[in-house]
N, C-alpha and C. Protein backbone atom coordinates (compact mmCIF):
# COMPACT_ATOMS: atom_id res chain seq x y z
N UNK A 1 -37.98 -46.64 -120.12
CA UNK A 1 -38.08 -46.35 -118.71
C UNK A 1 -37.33 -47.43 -117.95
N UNK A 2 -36.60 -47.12 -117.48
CA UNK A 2 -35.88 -48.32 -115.94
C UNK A 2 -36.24 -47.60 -114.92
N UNK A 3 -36.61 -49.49 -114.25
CA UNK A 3 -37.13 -49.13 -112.87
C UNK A 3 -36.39 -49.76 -111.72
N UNK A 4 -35.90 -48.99 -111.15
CA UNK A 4 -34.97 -49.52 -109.96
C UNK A 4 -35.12 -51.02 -109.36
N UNK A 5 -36.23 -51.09 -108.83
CA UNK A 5 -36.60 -52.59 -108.50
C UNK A 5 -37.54 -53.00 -109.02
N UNK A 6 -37.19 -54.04 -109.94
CA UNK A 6 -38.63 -54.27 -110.74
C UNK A 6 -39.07 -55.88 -109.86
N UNK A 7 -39.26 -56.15 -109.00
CA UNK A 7 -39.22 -57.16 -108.43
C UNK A 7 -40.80 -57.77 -108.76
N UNK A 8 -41.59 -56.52 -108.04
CA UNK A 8 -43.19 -56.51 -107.74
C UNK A 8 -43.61 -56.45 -109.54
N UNK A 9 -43.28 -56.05 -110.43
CA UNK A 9 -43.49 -56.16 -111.75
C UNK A 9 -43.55 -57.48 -112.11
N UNK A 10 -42.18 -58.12 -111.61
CA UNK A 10 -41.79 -59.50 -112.43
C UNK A 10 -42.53 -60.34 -111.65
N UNK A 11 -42.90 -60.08 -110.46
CA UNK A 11 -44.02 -61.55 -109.96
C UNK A 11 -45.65 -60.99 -110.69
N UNK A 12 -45.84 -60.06 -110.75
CA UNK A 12 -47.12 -59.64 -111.52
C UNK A 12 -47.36 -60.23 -112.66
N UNK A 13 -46.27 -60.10 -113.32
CA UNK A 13 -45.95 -60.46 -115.18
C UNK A 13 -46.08 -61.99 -114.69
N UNK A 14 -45.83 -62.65 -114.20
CA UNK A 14 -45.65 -64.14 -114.03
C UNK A 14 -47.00 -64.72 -113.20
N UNK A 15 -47.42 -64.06 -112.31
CA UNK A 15 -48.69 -64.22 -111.77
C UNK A 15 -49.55 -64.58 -113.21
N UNK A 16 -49.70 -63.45 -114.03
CA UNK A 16 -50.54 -62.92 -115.23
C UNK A 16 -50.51 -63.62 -115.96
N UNK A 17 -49.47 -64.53 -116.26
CA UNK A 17 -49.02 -65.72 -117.57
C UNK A 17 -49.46 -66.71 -116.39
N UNK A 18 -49.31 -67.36 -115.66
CA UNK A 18 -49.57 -68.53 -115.02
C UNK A 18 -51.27 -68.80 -114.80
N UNK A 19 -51.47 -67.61 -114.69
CA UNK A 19 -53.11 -67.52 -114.66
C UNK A 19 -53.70 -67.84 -115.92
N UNK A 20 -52.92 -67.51 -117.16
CA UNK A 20 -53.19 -67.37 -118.44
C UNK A 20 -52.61 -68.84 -119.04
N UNK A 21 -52.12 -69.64 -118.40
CA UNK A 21 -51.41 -71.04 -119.02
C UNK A 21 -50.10 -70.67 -119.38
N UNK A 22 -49.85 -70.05 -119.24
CA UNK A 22 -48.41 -69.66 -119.83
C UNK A 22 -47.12 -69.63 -118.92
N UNK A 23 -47.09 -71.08 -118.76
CA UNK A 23 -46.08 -71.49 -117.46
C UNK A 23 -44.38 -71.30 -117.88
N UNK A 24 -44.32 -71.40 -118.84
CA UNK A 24 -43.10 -71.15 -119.28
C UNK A 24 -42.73 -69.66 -119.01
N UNK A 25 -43.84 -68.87 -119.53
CA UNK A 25 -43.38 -67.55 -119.54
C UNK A 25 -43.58 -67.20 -118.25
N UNK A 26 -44.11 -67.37 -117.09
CA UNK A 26 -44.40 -67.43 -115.92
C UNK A 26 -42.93 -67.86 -115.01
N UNK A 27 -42.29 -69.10 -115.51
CA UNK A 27 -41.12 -69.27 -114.77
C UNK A 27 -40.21 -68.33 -115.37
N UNK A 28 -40.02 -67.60 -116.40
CA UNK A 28 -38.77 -66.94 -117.02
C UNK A 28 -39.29 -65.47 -116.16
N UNK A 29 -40.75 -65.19 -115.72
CA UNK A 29 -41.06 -63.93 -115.45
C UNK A 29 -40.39 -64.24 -113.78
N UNK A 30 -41.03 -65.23 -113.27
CA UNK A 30 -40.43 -65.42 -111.59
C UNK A 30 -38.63 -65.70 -111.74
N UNK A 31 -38.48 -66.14 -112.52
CA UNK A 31 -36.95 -66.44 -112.36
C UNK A 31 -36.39 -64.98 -112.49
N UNK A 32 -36.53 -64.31 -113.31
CA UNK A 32 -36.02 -62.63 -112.63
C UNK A 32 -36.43 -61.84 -111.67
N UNK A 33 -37.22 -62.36 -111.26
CA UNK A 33 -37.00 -61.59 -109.80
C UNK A 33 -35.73 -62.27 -108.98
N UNK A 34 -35.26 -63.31 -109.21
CA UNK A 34 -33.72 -64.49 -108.56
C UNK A 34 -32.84 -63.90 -109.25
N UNK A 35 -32.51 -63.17 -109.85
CA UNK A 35 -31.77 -62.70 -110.74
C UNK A 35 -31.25 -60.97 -110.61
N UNK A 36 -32.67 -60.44 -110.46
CA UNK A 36 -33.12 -59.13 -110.25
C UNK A 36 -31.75 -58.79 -108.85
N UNK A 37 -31.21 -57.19 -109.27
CA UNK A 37 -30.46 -57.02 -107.94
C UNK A 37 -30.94 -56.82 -106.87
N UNK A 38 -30.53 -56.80 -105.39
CA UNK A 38 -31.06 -57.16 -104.22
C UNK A 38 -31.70 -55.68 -103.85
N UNK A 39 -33.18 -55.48 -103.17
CA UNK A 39 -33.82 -54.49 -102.92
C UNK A 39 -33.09 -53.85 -101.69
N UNK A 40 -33.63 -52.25 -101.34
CA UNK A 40 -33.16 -52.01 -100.04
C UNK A 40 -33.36 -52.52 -98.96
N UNK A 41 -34.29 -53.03 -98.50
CA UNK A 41 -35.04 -53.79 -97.47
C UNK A 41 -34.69 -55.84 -97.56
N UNK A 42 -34.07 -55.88 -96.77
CA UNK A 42 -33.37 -57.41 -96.83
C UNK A 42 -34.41 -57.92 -96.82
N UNK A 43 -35.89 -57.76 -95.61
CA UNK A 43 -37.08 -58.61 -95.64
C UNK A 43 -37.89 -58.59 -96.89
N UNK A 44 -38.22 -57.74 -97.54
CA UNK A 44 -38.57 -57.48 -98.57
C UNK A 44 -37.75 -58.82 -99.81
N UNK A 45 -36.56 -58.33 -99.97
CA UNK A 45 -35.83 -59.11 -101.18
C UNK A 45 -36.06 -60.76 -100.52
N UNK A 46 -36.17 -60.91 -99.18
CA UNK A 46 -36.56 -62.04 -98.87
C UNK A 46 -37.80 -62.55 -99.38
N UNK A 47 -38.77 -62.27 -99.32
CA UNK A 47 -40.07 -62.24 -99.70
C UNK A 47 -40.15 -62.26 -100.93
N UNK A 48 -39.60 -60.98 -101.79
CA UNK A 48 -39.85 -61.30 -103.00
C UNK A 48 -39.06 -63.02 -103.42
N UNK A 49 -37.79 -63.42 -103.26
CA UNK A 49 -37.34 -64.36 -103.52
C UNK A 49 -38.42 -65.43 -103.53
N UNK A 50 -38.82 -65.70 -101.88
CA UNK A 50 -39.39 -66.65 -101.86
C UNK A 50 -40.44 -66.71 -102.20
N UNK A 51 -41.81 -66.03 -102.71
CA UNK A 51 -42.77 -66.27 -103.59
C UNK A 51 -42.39 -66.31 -104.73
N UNK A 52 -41.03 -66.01 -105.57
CA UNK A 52 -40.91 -66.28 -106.84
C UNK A 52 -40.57 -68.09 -107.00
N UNK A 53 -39.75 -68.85 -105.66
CA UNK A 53 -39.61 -70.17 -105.78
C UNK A 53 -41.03 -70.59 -105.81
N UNK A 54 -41.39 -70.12 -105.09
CA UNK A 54 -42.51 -71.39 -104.87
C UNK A 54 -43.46 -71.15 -105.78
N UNK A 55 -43.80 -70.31 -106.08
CA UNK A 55 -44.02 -69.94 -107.88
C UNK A 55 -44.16 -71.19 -108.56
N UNK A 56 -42.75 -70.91 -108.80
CA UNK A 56 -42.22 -72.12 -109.85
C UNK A 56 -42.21 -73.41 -109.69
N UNK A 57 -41.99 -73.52 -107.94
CA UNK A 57 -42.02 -74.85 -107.74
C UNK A 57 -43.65 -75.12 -107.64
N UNK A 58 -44.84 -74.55 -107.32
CA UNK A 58 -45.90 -74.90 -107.81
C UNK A 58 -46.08 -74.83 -109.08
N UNK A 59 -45.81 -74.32 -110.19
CA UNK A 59 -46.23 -74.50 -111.43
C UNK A 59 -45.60 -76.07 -111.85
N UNK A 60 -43.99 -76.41 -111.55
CA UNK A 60 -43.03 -77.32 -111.80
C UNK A 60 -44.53 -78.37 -111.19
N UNK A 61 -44.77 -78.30 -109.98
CA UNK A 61 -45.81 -79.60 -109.43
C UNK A 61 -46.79 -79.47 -109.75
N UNK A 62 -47.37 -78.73 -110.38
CA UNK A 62 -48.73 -78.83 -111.14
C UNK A 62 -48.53 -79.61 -112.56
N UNK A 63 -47.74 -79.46 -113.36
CA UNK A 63 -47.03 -80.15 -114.40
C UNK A 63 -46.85 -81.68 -114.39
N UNK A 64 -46.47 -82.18 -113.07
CA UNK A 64 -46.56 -83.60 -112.59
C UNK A 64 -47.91 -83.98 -112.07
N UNK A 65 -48.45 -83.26 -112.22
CA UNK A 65 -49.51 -84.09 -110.83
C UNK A 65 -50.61 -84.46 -112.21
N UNK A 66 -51.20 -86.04 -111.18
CA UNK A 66 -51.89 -86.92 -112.15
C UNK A 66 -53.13 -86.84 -111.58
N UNK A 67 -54.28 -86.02 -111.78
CA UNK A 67 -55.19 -86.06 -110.79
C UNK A 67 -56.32 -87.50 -110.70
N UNK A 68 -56.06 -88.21 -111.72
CA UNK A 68 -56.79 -89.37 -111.73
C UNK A 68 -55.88 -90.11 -110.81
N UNK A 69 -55.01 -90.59 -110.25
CA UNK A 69 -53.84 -90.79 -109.26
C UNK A 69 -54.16 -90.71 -107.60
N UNK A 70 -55.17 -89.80 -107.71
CA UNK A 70 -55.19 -89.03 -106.19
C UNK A 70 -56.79 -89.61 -105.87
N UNK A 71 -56.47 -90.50 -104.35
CA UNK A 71 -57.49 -91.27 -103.91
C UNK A 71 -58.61 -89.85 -103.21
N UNK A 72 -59.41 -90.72 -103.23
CA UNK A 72 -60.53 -89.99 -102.75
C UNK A 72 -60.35 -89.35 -101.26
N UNK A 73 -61.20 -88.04 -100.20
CA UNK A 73 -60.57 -88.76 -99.15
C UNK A 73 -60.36 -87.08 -99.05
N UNK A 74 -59.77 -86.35 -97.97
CA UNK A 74 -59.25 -84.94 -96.99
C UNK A 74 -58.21 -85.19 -97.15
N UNK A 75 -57.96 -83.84 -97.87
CA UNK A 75 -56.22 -82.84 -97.65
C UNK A 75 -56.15 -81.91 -96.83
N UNK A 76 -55.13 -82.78 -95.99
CA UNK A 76 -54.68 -80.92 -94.99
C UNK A 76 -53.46 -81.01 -95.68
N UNK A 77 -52.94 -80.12 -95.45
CA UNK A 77 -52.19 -79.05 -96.00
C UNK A 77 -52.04 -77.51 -96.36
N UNK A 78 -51.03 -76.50 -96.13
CA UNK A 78 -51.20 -75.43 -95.46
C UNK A 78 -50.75 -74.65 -97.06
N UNK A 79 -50.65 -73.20 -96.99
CA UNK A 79 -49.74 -72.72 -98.33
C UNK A 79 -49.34 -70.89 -97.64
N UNK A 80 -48.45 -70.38 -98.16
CA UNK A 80 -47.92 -69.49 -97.48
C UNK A 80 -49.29 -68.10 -98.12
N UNK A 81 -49.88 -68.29 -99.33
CA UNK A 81 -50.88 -67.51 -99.28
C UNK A 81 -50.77 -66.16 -99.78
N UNK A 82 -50.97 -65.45 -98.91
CA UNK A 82 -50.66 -64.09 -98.66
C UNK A 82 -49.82 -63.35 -97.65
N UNK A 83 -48.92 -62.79 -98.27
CA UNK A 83 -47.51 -62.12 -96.90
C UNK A 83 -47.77 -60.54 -97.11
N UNK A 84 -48.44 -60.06 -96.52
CA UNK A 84 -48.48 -58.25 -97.14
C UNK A 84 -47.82 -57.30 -96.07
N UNK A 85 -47.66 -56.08 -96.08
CA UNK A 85 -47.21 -55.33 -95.21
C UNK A 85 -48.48 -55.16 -93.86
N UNK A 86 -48.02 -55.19 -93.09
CA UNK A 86 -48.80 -54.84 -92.13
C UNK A 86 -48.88 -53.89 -91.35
């Protein structure tokens, strides 16, 4: 079966491994959607892009981070979350 835009597949598949420890297979699943050809909807292929970076770039900074490192103490800090159709 081919599917025209598999965009929403490949962040699923990578969601599913990252949840599962499986960060490797998680960045090879988000890195095709960067790869993947461009959807009809420019906002859309926007979107998909950018939850597949930051994806990765949170998994990439979870990989570094030393949590014995991190003083006691309030984090602000924001995260993009959820972007859905409205």
């Amino acid at each position: 079966m081919r599917i025209a835009q598999p965009h929403e597949l490949h962040l699923i598949a990578g969601d599913i491994c990252r949840l599962d420890g499986k960060f490797k297979d998680a960045i090879t699943w988000y890195e095709n959607v960067l790869i993947a050809p461009k959807v009809w909807n420019e906002d859309h292929d926007r979107r998909y892009h950018a939850r597949a970076k930051d994806s990765i770039d949170m998994i990439k900074r979870s990989e570094l981070l030393d949590i014995s490192k991190l003083a006691d103490g309030v984090c602000n800090g924001s995260d993009m979350g959820y972007e859905g159709a409205y």
